[in-house]
N, C-alpha and C. Protein backbone atom coordinates (compact mmCIF):
# COMPACT_ATOMS: atom_id res chain seq x y z
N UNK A 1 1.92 88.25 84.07
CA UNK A 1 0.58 88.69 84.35
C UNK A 1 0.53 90.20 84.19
N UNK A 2 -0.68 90.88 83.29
CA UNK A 2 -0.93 92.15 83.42
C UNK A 2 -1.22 92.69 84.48
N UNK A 3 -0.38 93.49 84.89
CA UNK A 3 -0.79 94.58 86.15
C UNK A 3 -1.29 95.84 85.94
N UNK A 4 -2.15 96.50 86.38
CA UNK A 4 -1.77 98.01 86.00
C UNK A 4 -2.15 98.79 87.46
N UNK A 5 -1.46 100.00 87.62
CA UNK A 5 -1.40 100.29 88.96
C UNK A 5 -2.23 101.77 88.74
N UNK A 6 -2.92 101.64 89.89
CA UNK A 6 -4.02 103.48 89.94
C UNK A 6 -3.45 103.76 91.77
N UNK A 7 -2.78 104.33 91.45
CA UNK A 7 -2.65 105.18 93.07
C UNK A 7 -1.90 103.71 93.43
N UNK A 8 -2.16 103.65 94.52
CA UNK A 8 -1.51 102.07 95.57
C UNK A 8 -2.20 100.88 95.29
N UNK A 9 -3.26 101.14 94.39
CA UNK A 9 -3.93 99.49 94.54
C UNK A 9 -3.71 98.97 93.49
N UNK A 10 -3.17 97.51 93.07
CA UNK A 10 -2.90 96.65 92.23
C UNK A 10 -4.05 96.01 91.53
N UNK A 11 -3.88 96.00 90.45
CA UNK A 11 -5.48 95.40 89.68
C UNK A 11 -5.00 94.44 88.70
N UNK A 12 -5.44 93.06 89.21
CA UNK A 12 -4.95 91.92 88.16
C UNK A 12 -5.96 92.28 87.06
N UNK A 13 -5.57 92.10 85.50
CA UNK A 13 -6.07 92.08 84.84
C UNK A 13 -6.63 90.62 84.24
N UNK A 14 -6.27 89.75 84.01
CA UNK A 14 -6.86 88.33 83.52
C UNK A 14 -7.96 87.81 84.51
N UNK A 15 -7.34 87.78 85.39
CA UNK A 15 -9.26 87.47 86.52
C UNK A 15 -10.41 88.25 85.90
N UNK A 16 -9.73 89.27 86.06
CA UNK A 16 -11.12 90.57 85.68
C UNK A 16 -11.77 90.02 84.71
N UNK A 17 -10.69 89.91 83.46
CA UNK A 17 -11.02 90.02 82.21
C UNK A 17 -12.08 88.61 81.48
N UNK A 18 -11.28 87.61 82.57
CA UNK A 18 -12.26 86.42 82.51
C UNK A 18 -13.38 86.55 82.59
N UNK A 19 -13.86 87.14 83.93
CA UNK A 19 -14.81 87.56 84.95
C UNK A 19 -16.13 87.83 83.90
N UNK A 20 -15.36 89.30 83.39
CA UNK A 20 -16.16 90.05 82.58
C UNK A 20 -16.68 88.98 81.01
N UNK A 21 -15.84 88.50 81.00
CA UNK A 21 -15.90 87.44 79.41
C UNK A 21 -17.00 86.59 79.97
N UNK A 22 -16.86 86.08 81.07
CA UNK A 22 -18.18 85.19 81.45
C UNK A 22 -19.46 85.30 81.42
N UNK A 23 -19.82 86.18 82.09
CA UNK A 23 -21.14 87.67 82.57
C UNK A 23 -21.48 87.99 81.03
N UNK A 24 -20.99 88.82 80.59
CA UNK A 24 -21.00 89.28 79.41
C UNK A 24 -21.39 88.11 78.03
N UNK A 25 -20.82 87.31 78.52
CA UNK A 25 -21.34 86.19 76.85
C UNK A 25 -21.55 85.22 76.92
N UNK A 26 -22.05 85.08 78.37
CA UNK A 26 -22.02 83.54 78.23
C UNK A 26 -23.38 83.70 77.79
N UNK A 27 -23.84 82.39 77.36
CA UNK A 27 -25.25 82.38 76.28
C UNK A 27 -25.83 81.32 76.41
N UNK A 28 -26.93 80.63 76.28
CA UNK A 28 -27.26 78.94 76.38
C UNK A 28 -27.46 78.88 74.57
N UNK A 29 -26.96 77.69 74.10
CA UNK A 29 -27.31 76.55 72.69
C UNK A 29 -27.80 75.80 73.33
N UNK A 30 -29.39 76.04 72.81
CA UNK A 30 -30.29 74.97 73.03
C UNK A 30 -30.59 73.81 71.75
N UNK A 31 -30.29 72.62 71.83
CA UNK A 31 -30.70 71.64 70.72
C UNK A 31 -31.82 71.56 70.26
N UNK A 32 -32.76 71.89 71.29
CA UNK A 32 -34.02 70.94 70.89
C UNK A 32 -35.27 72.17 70.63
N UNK A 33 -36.39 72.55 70.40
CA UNK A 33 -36.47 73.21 70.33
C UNK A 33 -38.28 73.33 70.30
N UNK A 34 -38.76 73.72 71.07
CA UNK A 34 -40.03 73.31 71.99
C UNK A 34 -41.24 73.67 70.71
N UNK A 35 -42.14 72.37 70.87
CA UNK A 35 -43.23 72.08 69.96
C UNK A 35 -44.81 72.96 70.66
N UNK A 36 -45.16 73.73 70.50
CA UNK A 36 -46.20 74.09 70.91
C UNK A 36 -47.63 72.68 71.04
N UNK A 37 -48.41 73.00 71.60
CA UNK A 37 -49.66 71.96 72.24
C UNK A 37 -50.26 72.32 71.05
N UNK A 38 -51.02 73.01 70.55
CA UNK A 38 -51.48 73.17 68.96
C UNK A 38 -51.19 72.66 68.14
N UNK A 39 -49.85 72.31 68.34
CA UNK A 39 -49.49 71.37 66.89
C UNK A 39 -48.89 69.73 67.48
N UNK A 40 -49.68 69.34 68.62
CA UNK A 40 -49.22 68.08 69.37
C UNK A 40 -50.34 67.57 69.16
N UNK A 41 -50.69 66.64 67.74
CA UNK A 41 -51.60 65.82 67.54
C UNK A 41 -51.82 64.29 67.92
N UNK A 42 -50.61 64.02 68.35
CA UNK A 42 -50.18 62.73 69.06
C UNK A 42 -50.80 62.60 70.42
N UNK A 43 -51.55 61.80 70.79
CA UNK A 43 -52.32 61.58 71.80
C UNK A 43 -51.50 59.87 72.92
N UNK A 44 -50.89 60.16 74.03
CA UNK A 44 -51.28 58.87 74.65
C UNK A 44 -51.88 58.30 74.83
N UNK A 45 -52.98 58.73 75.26
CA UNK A 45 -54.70 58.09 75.61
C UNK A 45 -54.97 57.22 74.30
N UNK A 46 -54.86 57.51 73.11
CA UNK A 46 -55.05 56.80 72.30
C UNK A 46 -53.83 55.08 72.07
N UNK A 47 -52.79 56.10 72.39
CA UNK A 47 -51.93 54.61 72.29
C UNK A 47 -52.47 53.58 73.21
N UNK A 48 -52.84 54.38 74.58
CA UNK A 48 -52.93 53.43 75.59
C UNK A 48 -54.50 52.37 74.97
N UNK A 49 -55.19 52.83 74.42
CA UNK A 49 -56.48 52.23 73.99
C UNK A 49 -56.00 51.49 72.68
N UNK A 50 -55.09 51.65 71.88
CA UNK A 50 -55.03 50.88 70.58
C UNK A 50 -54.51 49.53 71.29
N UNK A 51 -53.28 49.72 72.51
CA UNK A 51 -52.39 48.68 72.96
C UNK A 51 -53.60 47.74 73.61
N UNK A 52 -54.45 48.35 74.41
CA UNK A 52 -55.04 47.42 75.00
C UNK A 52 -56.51 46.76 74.46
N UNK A 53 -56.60 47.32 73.67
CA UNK A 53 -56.99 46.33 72.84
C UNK A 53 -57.01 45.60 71.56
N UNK A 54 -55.72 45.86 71.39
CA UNK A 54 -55.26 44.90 70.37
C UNK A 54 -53.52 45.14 70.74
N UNK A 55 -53.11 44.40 71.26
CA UNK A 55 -51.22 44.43 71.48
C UNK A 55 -50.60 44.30 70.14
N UNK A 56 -50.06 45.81 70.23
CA UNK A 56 -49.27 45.66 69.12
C UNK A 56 -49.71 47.24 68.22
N UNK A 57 -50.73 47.31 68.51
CA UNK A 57 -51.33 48.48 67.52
C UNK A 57 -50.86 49.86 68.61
N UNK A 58 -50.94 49.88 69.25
CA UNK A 58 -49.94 50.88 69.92
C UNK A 58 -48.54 51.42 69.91
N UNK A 59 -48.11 50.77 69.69
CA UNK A 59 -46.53 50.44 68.87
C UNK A 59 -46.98 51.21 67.46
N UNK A 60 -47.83 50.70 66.95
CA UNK A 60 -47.84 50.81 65.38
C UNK A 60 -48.50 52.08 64.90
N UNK A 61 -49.23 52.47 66.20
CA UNK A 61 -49.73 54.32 65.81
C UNK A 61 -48.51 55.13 66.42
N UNK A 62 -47.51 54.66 67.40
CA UNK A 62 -46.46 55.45 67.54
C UNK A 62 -45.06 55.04 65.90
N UNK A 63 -45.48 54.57 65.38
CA UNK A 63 -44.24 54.16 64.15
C UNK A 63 -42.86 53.33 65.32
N UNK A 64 -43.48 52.49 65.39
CA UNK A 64 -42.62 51.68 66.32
C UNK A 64 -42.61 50.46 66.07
N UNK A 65 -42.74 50.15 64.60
CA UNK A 65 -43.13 49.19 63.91
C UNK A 65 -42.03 47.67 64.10
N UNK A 66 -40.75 47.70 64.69
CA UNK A 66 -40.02 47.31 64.37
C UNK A 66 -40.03 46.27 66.25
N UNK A 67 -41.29 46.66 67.04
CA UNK A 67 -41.79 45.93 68.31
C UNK A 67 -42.67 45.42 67.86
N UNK A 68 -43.35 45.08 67.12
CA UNK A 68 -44.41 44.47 67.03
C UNK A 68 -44.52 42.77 66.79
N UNK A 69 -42.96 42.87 66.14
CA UNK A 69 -42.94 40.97 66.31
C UNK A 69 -42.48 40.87 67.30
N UNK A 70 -41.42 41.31 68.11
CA UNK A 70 -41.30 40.87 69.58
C UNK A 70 -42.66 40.82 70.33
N UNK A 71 -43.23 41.52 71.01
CA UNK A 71 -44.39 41.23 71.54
C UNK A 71 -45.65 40.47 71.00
N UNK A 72 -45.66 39.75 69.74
CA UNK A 72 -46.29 39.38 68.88
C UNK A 72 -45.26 37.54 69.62
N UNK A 73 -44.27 37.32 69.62
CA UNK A 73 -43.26 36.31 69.32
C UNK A 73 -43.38 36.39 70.79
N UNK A 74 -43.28 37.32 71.98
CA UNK A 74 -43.35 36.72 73.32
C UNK A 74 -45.29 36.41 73.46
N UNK A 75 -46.41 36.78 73.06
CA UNK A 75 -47.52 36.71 73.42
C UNK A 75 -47.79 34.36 72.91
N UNK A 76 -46.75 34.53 71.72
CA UNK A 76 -47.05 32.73 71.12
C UNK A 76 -45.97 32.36 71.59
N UNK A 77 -44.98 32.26 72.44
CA UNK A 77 -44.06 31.35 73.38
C UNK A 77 -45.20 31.01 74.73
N UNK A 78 -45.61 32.44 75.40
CA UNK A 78 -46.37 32.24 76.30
C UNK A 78 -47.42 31.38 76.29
N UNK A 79 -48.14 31.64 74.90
CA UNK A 79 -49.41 30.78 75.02
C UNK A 79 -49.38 29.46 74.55
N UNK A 80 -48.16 28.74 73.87
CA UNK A 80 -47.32 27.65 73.41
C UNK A 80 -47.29 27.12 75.21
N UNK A 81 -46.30 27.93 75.79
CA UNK A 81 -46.28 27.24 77.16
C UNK A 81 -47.26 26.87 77.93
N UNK A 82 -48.28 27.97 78.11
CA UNK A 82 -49.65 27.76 78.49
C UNK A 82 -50.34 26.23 78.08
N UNK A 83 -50.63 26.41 76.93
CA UNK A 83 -51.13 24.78 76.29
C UNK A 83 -49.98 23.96 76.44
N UNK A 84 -48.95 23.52 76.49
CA UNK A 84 -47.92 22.50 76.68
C UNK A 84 -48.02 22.17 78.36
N UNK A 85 -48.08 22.64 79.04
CA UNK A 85 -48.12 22.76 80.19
C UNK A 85 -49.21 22.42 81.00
N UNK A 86 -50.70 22.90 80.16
CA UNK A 86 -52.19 22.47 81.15
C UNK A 86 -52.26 20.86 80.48
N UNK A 87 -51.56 20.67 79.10
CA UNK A 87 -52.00 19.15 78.85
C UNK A 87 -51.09 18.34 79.60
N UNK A 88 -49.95 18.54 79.64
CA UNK A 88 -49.18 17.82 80.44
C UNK A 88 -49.74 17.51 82.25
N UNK A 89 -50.20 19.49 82.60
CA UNK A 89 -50.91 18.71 84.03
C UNK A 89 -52.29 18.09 83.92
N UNK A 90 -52.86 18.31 82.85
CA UNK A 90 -54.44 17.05 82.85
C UNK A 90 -54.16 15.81 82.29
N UNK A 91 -53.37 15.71 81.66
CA UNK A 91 -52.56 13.74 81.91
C UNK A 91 -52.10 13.18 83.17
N UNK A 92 -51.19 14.29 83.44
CA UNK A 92 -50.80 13.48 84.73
C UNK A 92 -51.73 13.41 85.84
N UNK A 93 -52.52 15.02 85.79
CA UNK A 93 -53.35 14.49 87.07
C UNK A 93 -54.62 13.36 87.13
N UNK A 94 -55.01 13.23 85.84
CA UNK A 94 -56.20 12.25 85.44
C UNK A 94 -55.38 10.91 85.96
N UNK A 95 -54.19 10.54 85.48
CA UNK A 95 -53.36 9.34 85.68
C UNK A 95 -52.87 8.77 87.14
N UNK A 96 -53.34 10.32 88.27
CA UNK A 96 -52.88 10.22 89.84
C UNK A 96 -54.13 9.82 89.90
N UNK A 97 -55.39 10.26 89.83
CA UNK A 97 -57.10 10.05 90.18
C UNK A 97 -56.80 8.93 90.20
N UNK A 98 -56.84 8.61 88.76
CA UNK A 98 -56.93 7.28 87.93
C UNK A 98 -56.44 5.90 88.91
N UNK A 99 -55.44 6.10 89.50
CA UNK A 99 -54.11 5.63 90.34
C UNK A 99 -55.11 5.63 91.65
N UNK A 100 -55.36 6.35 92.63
CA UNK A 100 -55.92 6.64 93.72
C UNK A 100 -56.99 6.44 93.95
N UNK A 101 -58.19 6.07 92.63
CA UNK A 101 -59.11 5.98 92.73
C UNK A 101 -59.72 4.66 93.64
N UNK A 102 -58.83 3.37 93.74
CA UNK A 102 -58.83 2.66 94.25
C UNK A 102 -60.21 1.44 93.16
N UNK A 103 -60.29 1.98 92.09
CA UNK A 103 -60.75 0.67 91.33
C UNK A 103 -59.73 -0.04 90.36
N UNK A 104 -59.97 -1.56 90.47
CA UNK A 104 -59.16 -2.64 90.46
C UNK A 104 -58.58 -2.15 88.37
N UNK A 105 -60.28 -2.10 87.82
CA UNK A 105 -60.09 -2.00 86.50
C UNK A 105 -59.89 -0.98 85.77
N UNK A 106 -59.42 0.05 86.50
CA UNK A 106 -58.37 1.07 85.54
C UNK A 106 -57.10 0.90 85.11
N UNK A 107 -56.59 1.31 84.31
CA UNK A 107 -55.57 0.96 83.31
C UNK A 107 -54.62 1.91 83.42
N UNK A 108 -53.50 1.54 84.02
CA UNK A 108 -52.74 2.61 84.71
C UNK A 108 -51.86 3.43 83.11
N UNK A 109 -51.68 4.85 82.87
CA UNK A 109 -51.28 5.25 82.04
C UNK A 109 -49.55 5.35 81.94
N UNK A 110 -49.02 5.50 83.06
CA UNK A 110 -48.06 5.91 83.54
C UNK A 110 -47.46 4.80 84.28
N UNK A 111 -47.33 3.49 84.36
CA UNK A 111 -46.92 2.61 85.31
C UNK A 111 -45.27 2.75 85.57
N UNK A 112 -44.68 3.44 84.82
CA UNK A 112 -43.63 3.95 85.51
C UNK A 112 -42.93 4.48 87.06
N UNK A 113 -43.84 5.59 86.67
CA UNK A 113 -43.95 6.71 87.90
C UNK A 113 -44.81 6.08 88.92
N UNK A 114 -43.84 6.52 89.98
CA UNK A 114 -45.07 6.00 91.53
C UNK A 114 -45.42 7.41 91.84
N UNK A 115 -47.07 6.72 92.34
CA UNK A 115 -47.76 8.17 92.78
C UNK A 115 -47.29 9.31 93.38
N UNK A 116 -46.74 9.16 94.32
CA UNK A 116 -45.84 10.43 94.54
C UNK A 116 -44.83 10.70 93.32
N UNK A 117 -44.44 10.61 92.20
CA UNK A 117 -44.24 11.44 91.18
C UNK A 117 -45.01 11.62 90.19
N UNK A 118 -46.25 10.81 89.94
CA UNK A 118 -47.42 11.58 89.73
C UNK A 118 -48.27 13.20 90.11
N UNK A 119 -47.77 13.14 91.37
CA UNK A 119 -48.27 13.95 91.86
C UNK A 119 -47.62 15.44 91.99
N UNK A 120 -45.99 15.17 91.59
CA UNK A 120 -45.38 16.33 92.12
C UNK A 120 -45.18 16.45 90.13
N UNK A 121 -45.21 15.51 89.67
CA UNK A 121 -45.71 16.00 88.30
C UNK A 121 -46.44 16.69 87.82
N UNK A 122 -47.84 16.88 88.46
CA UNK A 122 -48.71 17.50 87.88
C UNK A 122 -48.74 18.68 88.71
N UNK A 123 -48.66 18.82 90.18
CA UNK A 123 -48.67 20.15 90.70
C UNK A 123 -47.02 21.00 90.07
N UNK A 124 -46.55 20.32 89.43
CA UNK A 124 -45.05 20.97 88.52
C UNK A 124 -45.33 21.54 87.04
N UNK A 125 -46.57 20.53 86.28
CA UNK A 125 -47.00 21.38 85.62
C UNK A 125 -48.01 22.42 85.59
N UNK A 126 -48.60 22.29 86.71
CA UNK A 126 -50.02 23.40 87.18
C UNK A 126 -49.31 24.58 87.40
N UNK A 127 -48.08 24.55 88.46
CA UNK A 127 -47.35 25.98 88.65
C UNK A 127 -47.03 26.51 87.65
N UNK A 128 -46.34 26.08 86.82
CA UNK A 128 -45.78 26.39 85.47
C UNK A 128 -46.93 27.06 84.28
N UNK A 129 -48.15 26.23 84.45
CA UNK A 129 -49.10 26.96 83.73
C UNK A 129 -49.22 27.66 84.15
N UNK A 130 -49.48 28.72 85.51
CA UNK A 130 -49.91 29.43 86.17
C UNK A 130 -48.86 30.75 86.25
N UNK A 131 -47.69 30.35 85.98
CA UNK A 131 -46.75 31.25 85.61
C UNK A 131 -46.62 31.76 84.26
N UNK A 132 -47.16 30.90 83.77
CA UNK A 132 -47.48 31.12 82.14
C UNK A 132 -48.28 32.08 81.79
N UNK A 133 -49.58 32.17 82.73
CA UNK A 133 -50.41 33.00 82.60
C UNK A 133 -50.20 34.63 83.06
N UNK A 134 -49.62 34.46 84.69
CA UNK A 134 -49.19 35.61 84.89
C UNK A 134 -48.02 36.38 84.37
N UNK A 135 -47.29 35.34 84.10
CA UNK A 135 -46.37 36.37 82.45
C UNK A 135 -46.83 36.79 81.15
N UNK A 136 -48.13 36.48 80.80
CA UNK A 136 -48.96 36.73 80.10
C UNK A 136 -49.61 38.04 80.18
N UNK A 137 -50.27 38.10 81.84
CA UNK A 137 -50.18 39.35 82.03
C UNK A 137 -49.65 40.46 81.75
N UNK A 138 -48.25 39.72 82.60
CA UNK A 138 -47.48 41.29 82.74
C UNK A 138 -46.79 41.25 81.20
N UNK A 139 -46.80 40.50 80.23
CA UNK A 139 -46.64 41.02 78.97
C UNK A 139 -47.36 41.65 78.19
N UNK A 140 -48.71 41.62 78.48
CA UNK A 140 -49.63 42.19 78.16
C UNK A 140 -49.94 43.79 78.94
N UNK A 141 -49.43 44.36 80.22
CA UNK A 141 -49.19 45.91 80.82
C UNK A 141 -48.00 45.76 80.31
N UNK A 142 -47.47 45.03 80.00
CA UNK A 142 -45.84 45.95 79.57
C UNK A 142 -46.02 46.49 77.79
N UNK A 143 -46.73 45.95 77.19
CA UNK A 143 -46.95 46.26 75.84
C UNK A 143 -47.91 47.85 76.37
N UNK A 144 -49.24 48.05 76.99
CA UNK A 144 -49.59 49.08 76.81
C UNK A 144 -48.71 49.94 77.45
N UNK A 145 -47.75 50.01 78.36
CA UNK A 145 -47.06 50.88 79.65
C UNK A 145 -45.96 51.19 78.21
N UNK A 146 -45.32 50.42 77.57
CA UNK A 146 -44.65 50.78 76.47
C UNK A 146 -45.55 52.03 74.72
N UNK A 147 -46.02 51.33 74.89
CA UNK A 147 -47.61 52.67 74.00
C UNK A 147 -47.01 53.75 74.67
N UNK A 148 -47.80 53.79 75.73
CA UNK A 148 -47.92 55.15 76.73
C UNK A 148 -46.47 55.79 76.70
N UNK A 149 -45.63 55.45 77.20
CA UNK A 149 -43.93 55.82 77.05
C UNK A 149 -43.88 56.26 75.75
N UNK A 150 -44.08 55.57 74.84
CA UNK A 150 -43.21 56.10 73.33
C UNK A 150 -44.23 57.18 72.93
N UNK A 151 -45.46 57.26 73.27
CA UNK A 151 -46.61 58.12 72.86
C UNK A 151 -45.78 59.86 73.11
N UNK A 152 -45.53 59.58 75.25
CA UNK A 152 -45.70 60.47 75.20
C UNK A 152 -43.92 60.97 74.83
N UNK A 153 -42.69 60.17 74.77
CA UNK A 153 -42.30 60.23 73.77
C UNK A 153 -41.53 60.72 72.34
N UNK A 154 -43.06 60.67 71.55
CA UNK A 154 -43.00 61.02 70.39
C UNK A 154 -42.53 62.38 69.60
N UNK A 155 -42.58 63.35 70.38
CA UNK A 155 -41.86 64.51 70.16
C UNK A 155 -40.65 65.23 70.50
N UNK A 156 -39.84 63.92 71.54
CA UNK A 156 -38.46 64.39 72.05
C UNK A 156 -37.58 64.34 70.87
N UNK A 157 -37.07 65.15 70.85
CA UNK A 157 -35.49 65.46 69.98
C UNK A 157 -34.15 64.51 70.49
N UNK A 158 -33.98 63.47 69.51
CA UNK A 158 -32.89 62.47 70.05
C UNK A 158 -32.03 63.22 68.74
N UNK A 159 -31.89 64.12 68.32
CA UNK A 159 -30.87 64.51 67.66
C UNK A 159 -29.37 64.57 68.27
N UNK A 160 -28.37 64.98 67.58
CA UNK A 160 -26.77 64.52 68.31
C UNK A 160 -26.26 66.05 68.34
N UNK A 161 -27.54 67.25 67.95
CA UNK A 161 -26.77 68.07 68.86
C UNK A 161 -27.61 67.97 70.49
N UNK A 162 -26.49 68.74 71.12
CA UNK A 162 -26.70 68.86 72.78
C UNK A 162 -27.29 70.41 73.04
N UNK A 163 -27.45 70.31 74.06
CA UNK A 163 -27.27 71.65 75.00
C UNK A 163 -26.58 71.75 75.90
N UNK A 164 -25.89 73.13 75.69
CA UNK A 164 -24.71 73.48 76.59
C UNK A 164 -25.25 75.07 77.02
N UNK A 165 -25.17 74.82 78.40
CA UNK A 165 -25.34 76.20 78.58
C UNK A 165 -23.59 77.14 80.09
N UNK A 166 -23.59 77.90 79.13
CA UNK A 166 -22.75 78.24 80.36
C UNK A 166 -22.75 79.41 81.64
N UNK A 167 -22.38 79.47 82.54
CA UNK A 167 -22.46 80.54 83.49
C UNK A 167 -21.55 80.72 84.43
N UNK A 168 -21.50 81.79 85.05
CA UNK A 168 -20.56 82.16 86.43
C UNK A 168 -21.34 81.91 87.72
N UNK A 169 -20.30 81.24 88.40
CA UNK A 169 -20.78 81.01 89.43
C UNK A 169 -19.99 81.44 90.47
N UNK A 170 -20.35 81.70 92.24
CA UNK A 170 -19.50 82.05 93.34
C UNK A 170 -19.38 80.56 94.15
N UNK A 171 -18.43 80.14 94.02
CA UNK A 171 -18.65 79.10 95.37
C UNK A 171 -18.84 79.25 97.02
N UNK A 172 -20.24 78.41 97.59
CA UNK A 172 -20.05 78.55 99.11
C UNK A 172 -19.12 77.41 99.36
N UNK A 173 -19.13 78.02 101.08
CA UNK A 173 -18.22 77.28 101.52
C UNK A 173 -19.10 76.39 102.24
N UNK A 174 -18.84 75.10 102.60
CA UNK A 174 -19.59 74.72 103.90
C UNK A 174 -20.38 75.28 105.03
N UNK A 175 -19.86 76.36 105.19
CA UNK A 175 -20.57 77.28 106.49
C UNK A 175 -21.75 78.22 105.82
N UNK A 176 -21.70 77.77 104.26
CA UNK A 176 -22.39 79.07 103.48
C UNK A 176 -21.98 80.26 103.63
N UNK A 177 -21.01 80.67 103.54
CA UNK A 177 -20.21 81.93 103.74
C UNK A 177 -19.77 81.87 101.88
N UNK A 178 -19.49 83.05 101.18
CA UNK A 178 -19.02 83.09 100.14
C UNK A 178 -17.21 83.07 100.28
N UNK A 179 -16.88 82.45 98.91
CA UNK A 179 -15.91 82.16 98.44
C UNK A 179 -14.91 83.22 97.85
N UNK A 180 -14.12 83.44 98.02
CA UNK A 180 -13.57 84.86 97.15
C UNK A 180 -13.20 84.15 95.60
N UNK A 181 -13.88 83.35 95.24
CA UNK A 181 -13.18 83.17 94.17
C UNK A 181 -14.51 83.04 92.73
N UNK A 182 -14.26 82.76 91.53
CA UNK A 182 -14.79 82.88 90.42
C UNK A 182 -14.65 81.67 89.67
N UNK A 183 -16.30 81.14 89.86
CA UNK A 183 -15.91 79.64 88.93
C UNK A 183 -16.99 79.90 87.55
N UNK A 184 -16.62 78.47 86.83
CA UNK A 184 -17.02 78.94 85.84
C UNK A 184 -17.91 77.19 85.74
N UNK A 185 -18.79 77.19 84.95
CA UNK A 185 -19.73 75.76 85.08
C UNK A 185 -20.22 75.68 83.29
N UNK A 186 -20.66 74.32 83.21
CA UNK A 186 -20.89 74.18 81.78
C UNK A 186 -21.75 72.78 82.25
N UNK A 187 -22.95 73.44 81.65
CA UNK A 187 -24.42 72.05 82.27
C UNK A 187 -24.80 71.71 80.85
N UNK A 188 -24.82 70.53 80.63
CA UNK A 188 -24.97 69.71 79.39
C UNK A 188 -26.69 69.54 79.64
């Protein structure tokens, strides 16, 4: 280790020299590199209005072209289930009436099933439609809540450089009392 001596007091040189190297140069590389509002022609408000009324066109004014059959492909499973599901519960439940009605000359559709699985038949497909629908819903806010996200988005820098910035720091101690010592930090 470099020493050099003035009168009686000892002066490490590499601490110092660190010290000073830190203070002195440390610098921030910034990646990304900020778009002024003047030239931010990209609007959310608009995505949010293309999505909701028409799913899919929100996606497609952000160039997000590559969602549009997924949410296109979950909106016709849903509504596939929807209709598979209300015909199945208006057979069966017409076939419980039908059953319960207590006239001699109806023609039972289902003589299989006893009324009590008639019945837990059709309130099995009623839930199911009904789940059908409210996933319908929320596929339908998740398509505009997705607009809105990529809208606003649209001007982040996903490039593969980073930012690194570096600096000197003092460490406290628990008591908040300072540290005699010299750290050094690097925030990505």
């Amino acid at each position: 280790m470099n020493v050099v001596r003035r009168g009686n007091a000892k002066i490490k040189l590499l601490p110092v020299s660190c010290f000073l190297l830190l203070v002195f140069f440390s610098e921030s590389v910034f990646a990304q590199q900020e778009i002024k509002d003047s030239a931010r022609t990209h609007s959310s408000s608009k995505a949010i209005l293309y999505s909701a009324v028409l799913p899919g066109a929100g996606q497609a004014y952000n160039k997000k072209y590559w969602k549009i059959p997924i949410i296109y492909a979950g909106f016709g499973a849903l509504i596939y289930s929807i209709s598979y599901n209300q015909k199945n519960y208006t057979g069966y439940k017409e076939a419980y009436i039908q059953r319960t009605d207590g006239d001699v000359e109806t023609v039972d559709s289902y003589p299989k099933y006893s009324t009590d699985n008639l019945k837990s038949l059709f309130e099995y497909y009623r839930r199911n439609r009904d789940l059908s629908y409210i996933l319908t819903g929320t596929l339908y806010i998740l398509n505009i809540l997705d607009a809105y996200v990529d809208a606003e988005l649209f001007y982040f820098d996903v490039s593969d450089n980073l930012s690194l910035h570096s600096s000197p720091f003092i460490l406290n101690s628990l008591a908040g009392d300072k540290i005699g010592g010299i750290s050094f930090r690097l925030v990505f």
